[in-house]
N, C-alpha and C. Protein backbone atom coordinates (compact mmCIF):
# COMPACT_ATOMS: atom_id res chain seq x y z
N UNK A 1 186.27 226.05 156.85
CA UNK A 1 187.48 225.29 157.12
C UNK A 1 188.65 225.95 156.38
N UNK A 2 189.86 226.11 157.16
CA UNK A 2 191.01 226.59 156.83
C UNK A 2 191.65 225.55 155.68
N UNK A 3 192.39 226.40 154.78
CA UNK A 3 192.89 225.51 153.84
C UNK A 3 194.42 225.41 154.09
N UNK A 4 195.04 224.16 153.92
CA UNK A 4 196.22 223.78 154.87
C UNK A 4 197.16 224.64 153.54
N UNK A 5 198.51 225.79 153.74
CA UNK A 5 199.00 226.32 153.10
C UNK A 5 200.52 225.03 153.34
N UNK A 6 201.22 225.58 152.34
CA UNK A 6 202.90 225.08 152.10
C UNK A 6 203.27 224.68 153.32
N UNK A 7 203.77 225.76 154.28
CA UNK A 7 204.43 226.18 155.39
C UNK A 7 203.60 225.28 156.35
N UNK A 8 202.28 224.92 156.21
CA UNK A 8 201.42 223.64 157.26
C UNK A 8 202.02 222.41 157.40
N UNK A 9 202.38 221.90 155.72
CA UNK A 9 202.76 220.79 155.49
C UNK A 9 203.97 220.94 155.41
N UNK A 10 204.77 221.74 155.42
CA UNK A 10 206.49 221.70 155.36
C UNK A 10 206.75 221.69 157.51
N UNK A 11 205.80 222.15 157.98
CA UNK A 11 205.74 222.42 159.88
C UNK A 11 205.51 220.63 159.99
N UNK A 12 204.47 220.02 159.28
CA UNK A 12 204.04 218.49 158.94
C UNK A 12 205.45 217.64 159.05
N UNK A 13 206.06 218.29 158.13
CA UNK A 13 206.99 217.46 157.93
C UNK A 13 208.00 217.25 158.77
N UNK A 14 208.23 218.89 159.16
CA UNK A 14 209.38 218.31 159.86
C UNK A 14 208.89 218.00 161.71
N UNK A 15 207.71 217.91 162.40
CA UNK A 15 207.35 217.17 163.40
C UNK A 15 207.39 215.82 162.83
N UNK A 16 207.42 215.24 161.76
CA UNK A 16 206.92 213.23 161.62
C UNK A 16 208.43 213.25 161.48
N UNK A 17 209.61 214.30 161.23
CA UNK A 17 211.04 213.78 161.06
C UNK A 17 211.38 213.39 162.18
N UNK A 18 211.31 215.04 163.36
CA UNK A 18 211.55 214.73 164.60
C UNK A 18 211.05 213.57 165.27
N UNK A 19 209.47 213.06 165.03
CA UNK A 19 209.09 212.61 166.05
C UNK A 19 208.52 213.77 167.33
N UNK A 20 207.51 213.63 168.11
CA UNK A 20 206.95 213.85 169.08
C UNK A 20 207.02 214.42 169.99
N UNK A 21 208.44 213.75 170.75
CA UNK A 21 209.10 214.21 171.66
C UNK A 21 209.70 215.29 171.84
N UNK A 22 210.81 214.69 170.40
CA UNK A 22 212.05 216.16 169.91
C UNK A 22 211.32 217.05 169.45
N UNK A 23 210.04 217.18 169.08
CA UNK A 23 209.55 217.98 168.30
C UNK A 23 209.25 218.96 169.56
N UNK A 24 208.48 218.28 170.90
CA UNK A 24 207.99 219.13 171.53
C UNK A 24 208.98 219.42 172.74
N UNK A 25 210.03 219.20 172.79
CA UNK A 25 211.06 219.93 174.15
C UNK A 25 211.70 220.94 173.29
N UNK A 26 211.29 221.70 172.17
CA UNK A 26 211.59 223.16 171.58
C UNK A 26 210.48 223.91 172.23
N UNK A 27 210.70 225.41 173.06
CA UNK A 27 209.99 225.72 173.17
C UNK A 27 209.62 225.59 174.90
N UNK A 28 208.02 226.51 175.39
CA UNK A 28 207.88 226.13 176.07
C UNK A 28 206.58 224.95 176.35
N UNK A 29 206.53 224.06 177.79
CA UNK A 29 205.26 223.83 177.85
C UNK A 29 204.09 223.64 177.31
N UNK A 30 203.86 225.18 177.54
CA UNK A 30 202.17 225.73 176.76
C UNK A 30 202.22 225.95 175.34
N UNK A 31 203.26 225.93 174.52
CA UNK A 31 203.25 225.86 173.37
C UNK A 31 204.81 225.67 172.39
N UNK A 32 204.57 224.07 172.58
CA UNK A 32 205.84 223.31 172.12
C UNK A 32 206.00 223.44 171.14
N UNK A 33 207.19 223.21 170.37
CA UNK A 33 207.58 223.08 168.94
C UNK A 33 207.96 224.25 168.41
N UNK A 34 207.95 224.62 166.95
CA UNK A 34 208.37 225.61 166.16
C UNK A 34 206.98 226.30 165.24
N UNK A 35 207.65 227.23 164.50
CA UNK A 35 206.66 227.76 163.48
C UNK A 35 207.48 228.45 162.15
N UNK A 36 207.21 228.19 161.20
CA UNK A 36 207.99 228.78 160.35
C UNK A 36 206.95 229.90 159.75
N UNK A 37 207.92 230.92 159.33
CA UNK A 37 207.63 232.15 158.92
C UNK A 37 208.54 232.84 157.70
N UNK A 38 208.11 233.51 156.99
CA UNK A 38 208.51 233.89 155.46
C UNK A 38 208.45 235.22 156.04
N UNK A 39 210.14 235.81 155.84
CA UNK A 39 210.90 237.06 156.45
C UNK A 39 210.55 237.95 155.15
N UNK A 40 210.11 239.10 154.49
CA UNK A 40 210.41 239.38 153.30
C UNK A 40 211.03 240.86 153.69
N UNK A 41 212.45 241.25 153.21
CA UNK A 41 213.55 242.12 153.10
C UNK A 41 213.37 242.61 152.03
N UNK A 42 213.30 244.37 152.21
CA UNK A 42 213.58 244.79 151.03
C UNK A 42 215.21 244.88 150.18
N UNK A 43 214.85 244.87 149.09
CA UNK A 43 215.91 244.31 147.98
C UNK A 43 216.21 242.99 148.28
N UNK A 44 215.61 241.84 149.35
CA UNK A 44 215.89 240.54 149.05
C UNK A 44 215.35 239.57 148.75
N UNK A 45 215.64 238.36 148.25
CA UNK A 45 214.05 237.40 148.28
C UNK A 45 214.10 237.40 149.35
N UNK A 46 212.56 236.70 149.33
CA UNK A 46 211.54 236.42 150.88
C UNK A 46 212.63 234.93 150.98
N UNK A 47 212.62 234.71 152.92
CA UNK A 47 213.35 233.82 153.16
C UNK A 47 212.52 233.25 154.21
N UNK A 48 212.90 231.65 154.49
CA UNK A 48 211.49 231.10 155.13
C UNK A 48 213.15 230.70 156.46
N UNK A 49 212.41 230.84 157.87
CA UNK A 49 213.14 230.87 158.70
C UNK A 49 212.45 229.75 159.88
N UNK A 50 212.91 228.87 160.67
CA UNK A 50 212.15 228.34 161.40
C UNK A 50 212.35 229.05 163.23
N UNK A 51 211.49 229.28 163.75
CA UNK A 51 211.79 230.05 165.02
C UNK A 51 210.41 228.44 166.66
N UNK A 52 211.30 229.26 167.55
CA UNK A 52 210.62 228.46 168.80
C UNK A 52 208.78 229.18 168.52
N UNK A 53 207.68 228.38 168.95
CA UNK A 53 206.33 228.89 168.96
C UNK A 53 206.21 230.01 169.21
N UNK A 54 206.73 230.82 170.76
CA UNK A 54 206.13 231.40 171.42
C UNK A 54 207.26 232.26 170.98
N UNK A 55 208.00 232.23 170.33
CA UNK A 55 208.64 233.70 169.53
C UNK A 55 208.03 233.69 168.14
N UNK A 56 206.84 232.93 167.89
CA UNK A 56 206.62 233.44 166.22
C UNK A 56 204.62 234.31 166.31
């Protein structure tokens, strides 16, 4: 069993903000909602970005 990381429960959070609905007309269809992802740039801090599913 996978162990639920930060970024699980911060994705957690913000679907129970949205709600259901709003959560899932981001995106397409086959794979609604968002995904967040940690950009890391050299010479910058790592930056956490939220993008549509089926672009992450």
């Amino acid at each position: 069993m996978r162990r639920l990381q930060r970024r699980d429960l911060a994705q957690l959070a913000v679907a129970a903000r949205l709600g259901p609905d709003a959560y899932a007309v981001v995106d397409t269809a086959a794979e609604p909602g968002t995904v967040l992802l940690v950009v890391n740039r050299p010479g910058a801090e790592p930056r956490v970005v939220e993008v549509p599913t089926a672009l992450g």
